[in-house]
N, C-alpha and C. Protein backbone atom coordinates (compact mmCIF):
# COMPACT_ATOMS: atom_id res chain seq x y z
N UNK A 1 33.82 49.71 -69.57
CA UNK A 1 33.85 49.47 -71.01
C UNK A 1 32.52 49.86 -71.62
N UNK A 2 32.32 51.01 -72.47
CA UNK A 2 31.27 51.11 -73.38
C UNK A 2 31.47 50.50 -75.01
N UNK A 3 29.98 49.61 -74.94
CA UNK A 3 29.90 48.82 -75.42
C UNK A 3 29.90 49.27 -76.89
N UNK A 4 30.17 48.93 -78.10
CA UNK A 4 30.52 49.22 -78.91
C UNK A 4 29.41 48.61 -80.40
N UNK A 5 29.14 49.61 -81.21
CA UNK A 5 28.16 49.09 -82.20
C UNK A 5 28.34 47.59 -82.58
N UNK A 6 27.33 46.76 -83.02
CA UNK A 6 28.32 45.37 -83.78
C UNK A 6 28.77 45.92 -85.27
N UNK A 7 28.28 46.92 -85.67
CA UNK A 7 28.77 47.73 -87.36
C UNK A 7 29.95 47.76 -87.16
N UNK A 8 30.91 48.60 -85.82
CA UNK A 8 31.66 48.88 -85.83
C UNK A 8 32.72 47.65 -85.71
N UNK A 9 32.26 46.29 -85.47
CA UNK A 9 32.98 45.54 -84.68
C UNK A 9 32.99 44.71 -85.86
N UNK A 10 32.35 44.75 -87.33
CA UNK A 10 32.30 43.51 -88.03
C UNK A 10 33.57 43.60 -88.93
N UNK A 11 34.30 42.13 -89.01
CA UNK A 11 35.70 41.65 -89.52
C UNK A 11 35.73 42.49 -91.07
N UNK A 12 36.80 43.34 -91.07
CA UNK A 12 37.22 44.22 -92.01
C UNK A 12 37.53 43.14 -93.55
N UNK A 13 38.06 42.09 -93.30
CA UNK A 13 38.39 41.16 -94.79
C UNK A 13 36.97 40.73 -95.75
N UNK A 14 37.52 40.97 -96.55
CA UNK A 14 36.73 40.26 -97.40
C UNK A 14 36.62 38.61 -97.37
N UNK A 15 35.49 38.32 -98.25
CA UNK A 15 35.65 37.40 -98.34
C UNK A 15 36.93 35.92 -99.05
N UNK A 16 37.73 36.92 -100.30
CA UNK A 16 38.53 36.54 -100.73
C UNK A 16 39.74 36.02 -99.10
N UNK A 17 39.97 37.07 -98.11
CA UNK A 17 41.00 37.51 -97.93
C UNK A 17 40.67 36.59 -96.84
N UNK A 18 39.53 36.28 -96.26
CA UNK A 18 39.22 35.15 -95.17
C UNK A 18 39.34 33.73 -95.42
N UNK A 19 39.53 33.74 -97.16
CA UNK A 19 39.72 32.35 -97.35
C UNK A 19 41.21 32.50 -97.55
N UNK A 20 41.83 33.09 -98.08
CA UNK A 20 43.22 33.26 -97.80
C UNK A 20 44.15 32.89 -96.44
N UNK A 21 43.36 33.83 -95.47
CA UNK A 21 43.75 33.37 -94.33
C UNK A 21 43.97 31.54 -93.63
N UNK A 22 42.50 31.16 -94.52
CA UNK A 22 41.98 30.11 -93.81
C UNK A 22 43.20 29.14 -93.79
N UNK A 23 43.27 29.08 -95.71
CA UNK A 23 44.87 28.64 -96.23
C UNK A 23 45.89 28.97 -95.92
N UNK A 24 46.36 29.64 -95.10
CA UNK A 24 47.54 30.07 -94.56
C UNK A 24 47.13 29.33 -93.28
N UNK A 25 46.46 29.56 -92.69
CA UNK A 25 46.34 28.97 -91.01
C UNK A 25 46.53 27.46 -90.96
N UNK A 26 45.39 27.02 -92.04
CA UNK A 26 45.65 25.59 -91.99
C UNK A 26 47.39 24.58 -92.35
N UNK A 27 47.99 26.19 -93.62
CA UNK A 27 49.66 25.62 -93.87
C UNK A 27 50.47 25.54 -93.09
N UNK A 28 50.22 26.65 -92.20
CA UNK A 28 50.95 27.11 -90.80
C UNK A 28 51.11 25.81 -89.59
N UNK A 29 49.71 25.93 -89.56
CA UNK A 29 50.02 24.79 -88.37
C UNK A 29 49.68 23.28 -88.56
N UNK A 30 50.06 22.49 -90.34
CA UNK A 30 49.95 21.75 -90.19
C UNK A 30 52.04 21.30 -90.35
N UNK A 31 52.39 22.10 -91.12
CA UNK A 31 53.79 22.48 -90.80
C UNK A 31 54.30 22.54 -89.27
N UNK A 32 53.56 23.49 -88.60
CA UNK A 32 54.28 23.22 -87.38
C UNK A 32 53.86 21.86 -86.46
N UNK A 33 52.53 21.65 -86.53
CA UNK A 33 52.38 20.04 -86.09
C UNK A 33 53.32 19.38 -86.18
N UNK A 34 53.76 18.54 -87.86
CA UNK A 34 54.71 18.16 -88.17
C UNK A 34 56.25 18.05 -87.19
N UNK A 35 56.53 19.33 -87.42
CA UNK A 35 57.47 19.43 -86.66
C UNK A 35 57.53 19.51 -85.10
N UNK A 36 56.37 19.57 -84.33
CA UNK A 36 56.32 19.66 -82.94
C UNK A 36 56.14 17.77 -82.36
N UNK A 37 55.96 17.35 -83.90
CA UNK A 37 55.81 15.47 -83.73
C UNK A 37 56.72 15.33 -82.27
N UNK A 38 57.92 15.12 -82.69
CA UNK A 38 58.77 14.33 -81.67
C UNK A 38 58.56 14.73 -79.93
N UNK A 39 58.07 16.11 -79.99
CA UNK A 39 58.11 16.77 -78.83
C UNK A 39 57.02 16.38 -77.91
N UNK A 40 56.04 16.09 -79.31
CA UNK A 40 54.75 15.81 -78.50
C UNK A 40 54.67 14.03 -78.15
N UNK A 41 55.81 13.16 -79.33
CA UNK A 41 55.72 12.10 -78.83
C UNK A 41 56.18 11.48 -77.44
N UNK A 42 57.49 13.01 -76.87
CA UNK A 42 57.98 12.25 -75.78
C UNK A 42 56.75 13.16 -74.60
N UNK A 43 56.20 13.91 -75.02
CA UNK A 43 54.96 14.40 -73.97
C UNK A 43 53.98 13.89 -73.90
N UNK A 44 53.31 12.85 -74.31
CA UNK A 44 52.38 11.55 -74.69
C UNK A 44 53.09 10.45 -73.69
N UNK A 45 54.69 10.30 -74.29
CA UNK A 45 54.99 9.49 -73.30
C UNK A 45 55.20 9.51 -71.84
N UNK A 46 55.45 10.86 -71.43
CA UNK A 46 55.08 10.92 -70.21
C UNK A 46 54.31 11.14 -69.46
N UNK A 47 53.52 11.47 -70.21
CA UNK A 47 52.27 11.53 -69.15
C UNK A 47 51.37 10.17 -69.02
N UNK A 48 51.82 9.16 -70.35
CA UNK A 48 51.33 7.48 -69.77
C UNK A 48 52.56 7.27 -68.60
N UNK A 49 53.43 7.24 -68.99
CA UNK A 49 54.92 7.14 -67.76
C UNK A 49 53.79 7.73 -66.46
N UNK A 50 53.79 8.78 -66.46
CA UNK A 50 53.48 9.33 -65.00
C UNK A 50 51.63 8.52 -64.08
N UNK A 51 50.72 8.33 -64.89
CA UNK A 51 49.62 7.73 -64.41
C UNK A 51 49.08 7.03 -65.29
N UNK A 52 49.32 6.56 -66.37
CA UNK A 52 48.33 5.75 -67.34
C UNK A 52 47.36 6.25 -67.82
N UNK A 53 47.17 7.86 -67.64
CA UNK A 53 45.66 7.77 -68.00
C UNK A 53 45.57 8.42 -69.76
N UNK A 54 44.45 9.03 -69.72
CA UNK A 54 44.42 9.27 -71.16
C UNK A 54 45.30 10.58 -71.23
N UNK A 55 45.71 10.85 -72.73
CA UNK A 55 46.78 11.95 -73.32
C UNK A 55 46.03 13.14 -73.32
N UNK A 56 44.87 12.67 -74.32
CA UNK A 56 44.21 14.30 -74.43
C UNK A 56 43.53 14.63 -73.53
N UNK A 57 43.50 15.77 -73.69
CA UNK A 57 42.05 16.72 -72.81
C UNK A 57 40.99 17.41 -73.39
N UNK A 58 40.22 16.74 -73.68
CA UNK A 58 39.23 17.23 -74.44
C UNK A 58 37.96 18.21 -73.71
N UNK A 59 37.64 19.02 -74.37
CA UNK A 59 37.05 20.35 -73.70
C UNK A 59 36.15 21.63 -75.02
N UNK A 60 34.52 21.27 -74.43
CA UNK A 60 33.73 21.93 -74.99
C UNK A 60 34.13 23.24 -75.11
N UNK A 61 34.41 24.32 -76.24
CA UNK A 61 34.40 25.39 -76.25
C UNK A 61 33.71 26.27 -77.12
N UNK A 62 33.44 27.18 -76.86
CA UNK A 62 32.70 28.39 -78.06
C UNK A 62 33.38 28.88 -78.92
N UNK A 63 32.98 28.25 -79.98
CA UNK A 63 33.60 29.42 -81.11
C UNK A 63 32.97 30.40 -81.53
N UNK A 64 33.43 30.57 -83.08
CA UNK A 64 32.40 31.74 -83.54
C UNK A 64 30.73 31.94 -83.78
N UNK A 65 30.13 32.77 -83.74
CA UNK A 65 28.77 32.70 -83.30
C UNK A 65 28.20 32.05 -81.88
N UNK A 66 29.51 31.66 -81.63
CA UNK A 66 28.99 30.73 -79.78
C UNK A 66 28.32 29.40 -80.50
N UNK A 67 29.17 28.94 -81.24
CA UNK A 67 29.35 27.37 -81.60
C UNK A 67 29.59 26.67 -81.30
N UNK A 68 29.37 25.55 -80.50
CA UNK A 68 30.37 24.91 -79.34
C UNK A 68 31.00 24.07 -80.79
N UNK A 69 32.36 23.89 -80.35
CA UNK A 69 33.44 22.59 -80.75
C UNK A 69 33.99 22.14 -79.53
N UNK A 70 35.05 21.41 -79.51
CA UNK A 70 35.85 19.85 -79.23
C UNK A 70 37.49 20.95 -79.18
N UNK A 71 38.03 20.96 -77.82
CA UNK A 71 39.35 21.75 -78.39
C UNK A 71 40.25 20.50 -77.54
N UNK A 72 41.51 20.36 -78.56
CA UNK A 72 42.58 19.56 -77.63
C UNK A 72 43.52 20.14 -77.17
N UNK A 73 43.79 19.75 -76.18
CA UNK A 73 45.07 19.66 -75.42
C UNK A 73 45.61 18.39 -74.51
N UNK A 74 47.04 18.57 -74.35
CA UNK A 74 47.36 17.29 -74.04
C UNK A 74 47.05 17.50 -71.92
N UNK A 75 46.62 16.50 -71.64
CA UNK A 75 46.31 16.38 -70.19
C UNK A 75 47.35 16.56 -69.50
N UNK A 76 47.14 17.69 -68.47
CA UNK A 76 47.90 18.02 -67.61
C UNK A 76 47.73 17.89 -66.16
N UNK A 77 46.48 18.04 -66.06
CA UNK A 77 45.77 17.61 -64.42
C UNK A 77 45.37 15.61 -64.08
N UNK A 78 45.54 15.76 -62.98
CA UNK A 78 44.83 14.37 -62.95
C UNK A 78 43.54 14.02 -63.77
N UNK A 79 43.01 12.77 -64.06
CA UNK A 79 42.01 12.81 -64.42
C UNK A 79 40.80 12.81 -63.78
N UNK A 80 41.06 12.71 -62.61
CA UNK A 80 39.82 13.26 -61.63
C UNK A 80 39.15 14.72 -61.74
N UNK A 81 40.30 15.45 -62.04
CA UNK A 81 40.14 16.60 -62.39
C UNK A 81 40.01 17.27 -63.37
N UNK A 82 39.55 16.44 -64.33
CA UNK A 82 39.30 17.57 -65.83
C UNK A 82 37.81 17.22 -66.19
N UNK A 83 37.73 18.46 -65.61
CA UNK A 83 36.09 19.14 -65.30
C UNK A 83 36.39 20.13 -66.28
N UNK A 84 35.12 20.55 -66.01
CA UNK A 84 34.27 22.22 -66.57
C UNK A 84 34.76 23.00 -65.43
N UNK A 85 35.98 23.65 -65.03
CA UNK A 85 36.53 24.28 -64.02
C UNK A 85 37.01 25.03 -64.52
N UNK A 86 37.60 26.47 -63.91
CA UNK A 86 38.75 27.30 -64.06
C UNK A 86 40.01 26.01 -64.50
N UNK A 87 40.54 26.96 -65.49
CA UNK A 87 42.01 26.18 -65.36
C UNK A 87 43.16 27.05 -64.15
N UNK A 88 44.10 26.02 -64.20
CA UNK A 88 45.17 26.27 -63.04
C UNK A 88 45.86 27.88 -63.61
N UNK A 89 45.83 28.54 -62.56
CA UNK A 89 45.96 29.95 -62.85
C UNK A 89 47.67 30.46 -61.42
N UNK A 90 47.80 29.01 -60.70
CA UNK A 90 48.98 29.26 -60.16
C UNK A 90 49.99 28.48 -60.33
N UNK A 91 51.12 28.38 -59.82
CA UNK A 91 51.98 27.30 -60.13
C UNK A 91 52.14 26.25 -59.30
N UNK A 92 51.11 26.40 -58.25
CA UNK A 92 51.06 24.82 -57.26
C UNK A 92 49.91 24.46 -56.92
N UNK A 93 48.99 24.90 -58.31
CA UNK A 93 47.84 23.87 -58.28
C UNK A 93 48.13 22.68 -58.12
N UNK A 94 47.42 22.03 -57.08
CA UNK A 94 47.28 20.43 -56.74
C UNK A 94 46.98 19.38 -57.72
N UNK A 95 45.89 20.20 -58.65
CA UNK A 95 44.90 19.56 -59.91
C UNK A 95 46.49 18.92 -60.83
N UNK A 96 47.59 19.86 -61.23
CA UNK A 96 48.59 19.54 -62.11
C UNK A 96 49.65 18.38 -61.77
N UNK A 97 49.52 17.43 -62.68
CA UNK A 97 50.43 16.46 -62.52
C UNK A 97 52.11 16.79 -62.69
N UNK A 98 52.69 16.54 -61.97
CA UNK A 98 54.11 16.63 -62.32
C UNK A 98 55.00 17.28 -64.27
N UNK A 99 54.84 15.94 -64.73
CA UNK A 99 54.77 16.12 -66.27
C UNK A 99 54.02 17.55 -66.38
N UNK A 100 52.75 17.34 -66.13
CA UNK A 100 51.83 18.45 -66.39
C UNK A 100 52.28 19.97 -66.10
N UNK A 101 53.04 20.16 -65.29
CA UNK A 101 53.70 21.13 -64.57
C UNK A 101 54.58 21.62 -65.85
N UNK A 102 55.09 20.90 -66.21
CA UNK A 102 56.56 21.04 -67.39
C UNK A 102 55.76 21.57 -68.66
N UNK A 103 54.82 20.76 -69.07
CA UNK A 103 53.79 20.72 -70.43
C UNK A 103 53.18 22.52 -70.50
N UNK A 104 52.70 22.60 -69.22
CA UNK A 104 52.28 23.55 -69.04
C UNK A 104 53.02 25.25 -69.09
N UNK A 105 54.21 24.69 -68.60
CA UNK A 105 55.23 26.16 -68.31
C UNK A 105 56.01 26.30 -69.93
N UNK A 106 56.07 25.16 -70.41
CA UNK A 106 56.54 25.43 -71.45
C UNK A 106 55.22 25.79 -72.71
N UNK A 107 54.53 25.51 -72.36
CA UNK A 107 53.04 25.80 -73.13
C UNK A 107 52.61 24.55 -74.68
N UNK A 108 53.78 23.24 -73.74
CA UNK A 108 53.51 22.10 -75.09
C UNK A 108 52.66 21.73 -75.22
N UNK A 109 51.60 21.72 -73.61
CA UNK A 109 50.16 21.44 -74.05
C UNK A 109 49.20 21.96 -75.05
N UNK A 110 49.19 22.87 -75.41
CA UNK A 110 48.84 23.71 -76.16
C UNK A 110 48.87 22.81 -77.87
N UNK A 111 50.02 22.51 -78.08
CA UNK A 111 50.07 22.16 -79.06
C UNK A 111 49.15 21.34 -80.17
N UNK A 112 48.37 20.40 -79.38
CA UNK A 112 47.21 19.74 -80.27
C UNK A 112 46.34 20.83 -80.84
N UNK A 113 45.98 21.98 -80.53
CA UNK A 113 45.09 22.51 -80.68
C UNK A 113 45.62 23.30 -82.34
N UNK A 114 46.22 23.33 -82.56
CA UNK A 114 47.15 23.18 -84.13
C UNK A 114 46.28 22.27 -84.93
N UNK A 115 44.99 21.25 -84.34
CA UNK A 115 44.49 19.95 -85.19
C UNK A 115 43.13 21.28 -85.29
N UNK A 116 42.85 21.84 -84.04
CA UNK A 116 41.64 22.47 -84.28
C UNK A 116 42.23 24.03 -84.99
N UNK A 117 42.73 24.15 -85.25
CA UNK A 117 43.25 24.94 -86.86
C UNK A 117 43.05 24.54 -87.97
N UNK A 118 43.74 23.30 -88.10
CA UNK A 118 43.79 22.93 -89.64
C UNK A 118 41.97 22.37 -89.77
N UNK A 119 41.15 22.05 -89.09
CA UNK A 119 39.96 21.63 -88.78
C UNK A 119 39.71 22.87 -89.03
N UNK A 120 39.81 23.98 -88.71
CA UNK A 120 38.88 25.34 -88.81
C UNK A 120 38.60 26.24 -87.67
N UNK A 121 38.57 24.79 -86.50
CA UNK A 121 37.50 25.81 -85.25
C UNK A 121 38.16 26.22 -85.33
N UNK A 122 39.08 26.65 -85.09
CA UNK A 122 40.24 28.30 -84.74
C UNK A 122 41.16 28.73 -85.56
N UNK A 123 41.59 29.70 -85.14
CA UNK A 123 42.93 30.57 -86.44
C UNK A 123 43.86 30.72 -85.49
N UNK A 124 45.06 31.12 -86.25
CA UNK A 124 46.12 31.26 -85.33
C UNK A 124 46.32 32.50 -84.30
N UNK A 125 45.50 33.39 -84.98
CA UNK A 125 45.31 34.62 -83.83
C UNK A 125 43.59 35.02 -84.30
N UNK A 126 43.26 34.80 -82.90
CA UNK A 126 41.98 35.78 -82.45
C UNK A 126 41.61 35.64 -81.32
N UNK A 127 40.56 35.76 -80.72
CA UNK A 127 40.29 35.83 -78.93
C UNK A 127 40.42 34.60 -78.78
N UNK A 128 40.65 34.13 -77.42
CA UNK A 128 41.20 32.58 -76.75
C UNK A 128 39.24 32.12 -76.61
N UNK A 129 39.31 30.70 -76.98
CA UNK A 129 37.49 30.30 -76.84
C UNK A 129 37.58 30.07 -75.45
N UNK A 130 36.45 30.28 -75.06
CA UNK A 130 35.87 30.24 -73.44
C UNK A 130 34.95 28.51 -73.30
N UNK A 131 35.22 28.99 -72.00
CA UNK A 131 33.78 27.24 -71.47
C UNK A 131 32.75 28.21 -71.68
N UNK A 132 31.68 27.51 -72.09
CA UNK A 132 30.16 27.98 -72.22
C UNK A 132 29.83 28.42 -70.74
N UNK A 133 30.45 27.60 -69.53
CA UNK A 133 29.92 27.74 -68.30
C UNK A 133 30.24 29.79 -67.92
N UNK A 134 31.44 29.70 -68.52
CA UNK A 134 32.15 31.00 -68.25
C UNK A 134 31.22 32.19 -69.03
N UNK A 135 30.77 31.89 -70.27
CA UNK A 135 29.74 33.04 -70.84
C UNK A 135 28.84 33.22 -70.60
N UNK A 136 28.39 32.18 -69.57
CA UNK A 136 27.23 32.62 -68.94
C UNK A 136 27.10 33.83 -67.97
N UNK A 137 28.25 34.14 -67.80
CA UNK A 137 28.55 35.19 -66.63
C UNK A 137 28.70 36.47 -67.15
N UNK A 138 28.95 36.41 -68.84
CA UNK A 138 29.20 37.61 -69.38
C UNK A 138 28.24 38.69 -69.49
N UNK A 139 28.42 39.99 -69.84
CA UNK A 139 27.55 41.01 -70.37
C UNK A 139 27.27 40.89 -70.97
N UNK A 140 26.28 41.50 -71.36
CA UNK A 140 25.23 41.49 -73.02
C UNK A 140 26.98 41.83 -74.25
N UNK A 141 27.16 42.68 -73.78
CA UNK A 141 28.42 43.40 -74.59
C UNK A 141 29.48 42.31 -75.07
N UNK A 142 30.19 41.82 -73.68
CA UNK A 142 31.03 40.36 -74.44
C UNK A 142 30.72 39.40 -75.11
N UNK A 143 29.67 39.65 -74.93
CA UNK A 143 29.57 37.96 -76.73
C UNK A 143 30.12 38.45 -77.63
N UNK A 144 30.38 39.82 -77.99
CA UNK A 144 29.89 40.17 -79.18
C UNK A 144 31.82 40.28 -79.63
N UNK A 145 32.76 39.10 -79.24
CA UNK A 145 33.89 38.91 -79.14
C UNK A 145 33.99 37.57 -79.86
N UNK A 146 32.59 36.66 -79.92
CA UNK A 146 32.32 35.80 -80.81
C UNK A 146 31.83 36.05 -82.18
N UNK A 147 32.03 36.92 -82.88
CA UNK A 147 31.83 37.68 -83.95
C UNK A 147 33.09 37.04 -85.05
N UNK A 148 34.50 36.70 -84.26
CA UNK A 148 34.99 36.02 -85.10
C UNK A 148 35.55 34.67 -84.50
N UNK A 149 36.42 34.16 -85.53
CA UNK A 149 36.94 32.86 -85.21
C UNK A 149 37.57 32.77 -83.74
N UNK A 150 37.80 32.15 -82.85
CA UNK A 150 38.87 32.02 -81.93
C UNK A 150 40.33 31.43 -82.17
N UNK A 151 41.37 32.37 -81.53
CA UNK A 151 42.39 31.76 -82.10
C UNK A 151 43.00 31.30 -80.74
N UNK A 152 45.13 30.48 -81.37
CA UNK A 152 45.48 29.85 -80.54
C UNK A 152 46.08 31.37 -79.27
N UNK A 153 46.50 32.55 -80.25
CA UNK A 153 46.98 33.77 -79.33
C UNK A 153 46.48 35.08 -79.60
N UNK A 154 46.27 35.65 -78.99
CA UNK A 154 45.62 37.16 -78.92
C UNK A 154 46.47 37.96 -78.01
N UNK A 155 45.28 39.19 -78.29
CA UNK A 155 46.33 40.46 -77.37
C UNK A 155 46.18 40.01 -75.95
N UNK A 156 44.92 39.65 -75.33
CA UNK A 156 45.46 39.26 -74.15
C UNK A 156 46.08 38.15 -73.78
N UNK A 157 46.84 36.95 -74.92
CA UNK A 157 47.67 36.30 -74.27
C UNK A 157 48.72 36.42 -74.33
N UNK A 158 48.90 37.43 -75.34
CA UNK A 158 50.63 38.02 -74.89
C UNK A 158 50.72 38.81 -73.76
N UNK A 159 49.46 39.62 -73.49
CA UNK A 159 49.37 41.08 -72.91
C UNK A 159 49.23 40.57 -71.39
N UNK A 160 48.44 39.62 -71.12
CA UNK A 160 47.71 39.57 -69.49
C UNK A 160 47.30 38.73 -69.32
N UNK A 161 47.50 37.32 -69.58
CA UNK A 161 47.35 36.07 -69.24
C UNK A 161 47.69 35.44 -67.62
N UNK A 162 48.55 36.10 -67.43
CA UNK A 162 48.88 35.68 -66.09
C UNK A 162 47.75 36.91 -64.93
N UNK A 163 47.41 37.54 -65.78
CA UNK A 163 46.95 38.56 -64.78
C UNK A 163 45.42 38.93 -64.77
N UNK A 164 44.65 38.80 -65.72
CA UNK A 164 43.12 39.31 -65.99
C UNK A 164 42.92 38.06 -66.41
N UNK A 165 41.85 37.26 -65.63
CA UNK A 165 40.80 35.96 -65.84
C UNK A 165 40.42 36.33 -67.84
N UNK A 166 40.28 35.18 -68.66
CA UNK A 166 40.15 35.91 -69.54
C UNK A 166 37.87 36.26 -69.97
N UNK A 167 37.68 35.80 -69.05
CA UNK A 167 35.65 36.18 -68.67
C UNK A 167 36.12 37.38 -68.47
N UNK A 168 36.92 37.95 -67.63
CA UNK A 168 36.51 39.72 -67.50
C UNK A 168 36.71 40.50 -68.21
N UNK A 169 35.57 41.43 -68.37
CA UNK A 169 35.64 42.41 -69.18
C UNK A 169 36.81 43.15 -69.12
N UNK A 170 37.63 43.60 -68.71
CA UNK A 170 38.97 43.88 -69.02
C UNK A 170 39.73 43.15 -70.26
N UNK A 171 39.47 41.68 -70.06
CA UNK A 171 40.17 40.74 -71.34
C UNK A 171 39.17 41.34 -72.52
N UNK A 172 38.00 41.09 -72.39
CA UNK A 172 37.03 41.35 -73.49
C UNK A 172 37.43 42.34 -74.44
N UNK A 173 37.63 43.43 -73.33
CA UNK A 173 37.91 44.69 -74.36
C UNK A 173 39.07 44.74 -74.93
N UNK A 174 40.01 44.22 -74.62
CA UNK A 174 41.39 43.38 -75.67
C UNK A 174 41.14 42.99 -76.56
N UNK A 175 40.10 41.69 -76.33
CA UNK A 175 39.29 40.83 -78.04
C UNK A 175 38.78 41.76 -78.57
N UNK A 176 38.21 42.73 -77.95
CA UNK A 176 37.68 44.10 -79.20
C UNK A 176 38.23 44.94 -79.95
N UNK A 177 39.29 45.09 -79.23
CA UNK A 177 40.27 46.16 -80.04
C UNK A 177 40.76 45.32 -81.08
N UNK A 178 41.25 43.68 -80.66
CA UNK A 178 41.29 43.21 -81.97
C UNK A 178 40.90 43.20 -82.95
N UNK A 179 39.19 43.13 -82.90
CA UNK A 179 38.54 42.44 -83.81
C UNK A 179 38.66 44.14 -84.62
N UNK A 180 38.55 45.09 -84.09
CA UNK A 180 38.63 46.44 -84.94
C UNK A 180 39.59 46.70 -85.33
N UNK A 181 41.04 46.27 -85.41
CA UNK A 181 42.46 46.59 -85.99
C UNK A 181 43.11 44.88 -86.54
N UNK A 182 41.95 43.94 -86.80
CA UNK A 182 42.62 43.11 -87.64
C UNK A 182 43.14 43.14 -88.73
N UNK A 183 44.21 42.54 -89.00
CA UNK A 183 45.37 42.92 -89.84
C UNK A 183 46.42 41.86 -89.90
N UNK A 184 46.73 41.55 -91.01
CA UNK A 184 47.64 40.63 -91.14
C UNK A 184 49.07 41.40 -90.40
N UNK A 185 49.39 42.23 -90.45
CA UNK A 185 50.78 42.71 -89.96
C UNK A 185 50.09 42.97 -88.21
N UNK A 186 49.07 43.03 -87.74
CA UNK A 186 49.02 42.64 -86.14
C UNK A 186 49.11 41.43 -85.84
N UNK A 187 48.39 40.44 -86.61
CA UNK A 187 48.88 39.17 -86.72
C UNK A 187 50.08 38.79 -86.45
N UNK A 188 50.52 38.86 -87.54
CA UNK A 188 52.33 38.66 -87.08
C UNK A 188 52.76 39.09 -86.56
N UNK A 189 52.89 40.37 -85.61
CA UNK A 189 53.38 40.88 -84.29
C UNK A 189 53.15 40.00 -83.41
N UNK A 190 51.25 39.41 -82.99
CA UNK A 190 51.01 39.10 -82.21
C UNK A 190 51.82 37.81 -82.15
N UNK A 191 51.83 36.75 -83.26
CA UNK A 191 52.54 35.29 -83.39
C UNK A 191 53.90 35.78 -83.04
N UNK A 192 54.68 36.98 -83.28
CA UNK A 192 56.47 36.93 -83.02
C UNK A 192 56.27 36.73 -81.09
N UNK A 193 55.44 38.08 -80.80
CA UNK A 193 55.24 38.21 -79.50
C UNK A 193 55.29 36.71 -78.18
N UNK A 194 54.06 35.83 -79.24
CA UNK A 194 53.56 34.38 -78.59
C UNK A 194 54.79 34.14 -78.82
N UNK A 195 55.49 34.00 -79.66
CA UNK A 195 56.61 32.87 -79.58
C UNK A 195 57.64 33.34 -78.85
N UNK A 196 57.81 34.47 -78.62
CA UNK A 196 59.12 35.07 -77.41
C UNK A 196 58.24 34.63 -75.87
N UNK A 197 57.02 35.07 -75.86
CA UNK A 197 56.54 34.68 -74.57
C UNK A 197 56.70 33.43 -74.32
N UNK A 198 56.25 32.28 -74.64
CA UNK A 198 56.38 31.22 -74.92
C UNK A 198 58.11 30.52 -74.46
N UNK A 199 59.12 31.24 -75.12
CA UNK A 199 60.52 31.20 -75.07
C UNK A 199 60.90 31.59 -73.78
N UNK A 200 60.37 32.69 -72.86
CA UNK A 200 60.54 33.20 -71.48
C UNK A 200 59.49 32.77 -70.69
N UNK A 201 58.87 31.37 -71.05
CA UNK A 201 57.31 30.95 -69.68
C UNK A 201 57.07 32.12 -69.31
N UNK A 202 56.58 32.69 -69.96
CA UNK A 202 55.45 33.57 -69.43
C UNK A 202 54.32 34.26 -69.46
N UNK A 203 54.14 33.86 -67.81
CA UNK A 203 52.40 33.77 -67.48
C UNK A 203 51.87 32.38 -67.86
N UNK A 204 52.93 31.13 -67.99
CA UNK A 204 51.98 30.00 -68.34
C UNK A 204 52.58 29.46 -66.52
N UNK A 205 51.30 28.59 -66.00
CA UNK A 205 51.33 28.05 -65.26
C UNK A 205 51.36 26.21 -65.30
C-alpha cells in the first residue's frame, strides 16, 4: 500500500452536509433502537439467564482524530474474559458464552452501539474503531483512517470481516478508498449490503 497524501484523503462534505448527515444518523438509529427494543430485551435476558453477569461490554475505542470513547455492546464472552484482546474471530472460541454464540452470529450484539450514534462517536458507515492497543502496531500511513468518524459498517465489513484482521493494512486500505469515494449513495449500498450480510451470518462469529 502506498501511502496516500492527507489532501487527498480529506472528507469531500461540507460543512452543511456533515451536519446533515449527523441528523440523519442520529434519526436512523434512534428509530432503529426503538425498534430493536424487544430483541434486545429478550438478549439482556439471556445473558442474566445464562451467568448473572453484567449485559454490556464496554470497550475503549478510537475515534476520530484517535479520540478514545466508550463503545457498547451487549456481552458475549464470559466475564473473565473481556479484556483488551482480539475479539473471537472463530466459531468455537472458548471466551463465547452460549447466548453469546447466538448474539454474535446474528450480529444483535452489535446493536447498543446505535447509542454511540445518536451520541456522535460514530456514524452509520465509516471505518470500524480499533483498541488503541491494536494502533499501536500500525504504520505511520494507517492512522490516517482516523481522519473521519468511525462507523457501525464499512467496506471491509461487508467485504472481509471474516477474513483480513481489521489492524492490517489490507483492511486499512479499504477505510481509504472510503474515505476518498464518500458518498451518500455508497453509503446506502454499503447499509443495503450490512443488512443482507447480517440476514445470511456472515463472517460474524
Amino acid at each position: 500500500m502506498i501511502a496516500q497524501p492527507i489532501a487527498a484523503l480529506t472528507y469531500k462534505h461540507s460543512h452543511g452536509r456533515r451536519r446533515a448527515r449527523r441528523i440523519f444518523d442520529a434519526a436512523v438509529a434512534t428509530i432503529a433502537l426503538l425498534a430493536a427494543a424487544p430483541v434486545l430485551a429478550l438478549a439482556c435476558a439471556g445473558i442474566l439467564i445464562e451467568d448473572g453477569g453484567p449485559i454490556f461490554f464496554k470497550q475503549q475505542r478510537a475515534g476520530r482524530f484517535e479520540r478514545l470513547f466508550t463503545i457498547y455492546k451487549l456481552r458475549t464472552m464470559r466475564t473473565a474474559d473481556c479484556v483488551d484482546r482480539s475479539s473471537p474471530s472463530t466459531a468455537g472460541d472458548p471466551r463465547v458464552t452460549r447466548i453469546g454464540r447466538i448474539l454474535r452470529k446474528t450480529s444483535i450484539d452489535e446493536l447498543p452501539q446505535l447509542i454511540n450514534v445518536i451520541r456522535g462517536d460514530m456514524t452509520l458507515v465509516g471505518p470500524r474503531p480499533e483498541m488503541p492497543l491494536m494502533i499501536e502496531r500500525y504504520e505511520s500511513w494507517q492512522h490516517m483512517r482516523h481522519l473521519v468518524t468511525p462507523g457501525l459498517t464499512c467496506i471491509w465489513q461487508t467485504t472481509s470481516r471474516s477474513d483480513i484482521p481489521l489492524h492490517r493494512p489490507e483492511a486499512t486500505a479499504l477505510d481509504l478508498d472510503y474515505i476518498r469515494n464518500a458518498s451518500p449513495k455508497l453509503d446506502g449500498a454499503l447499509l443495503a449490503q450490512t443488512v443482507v450480510s447480517v440476514l445470511r451470518f456472515k463472517g460474524a462469529y
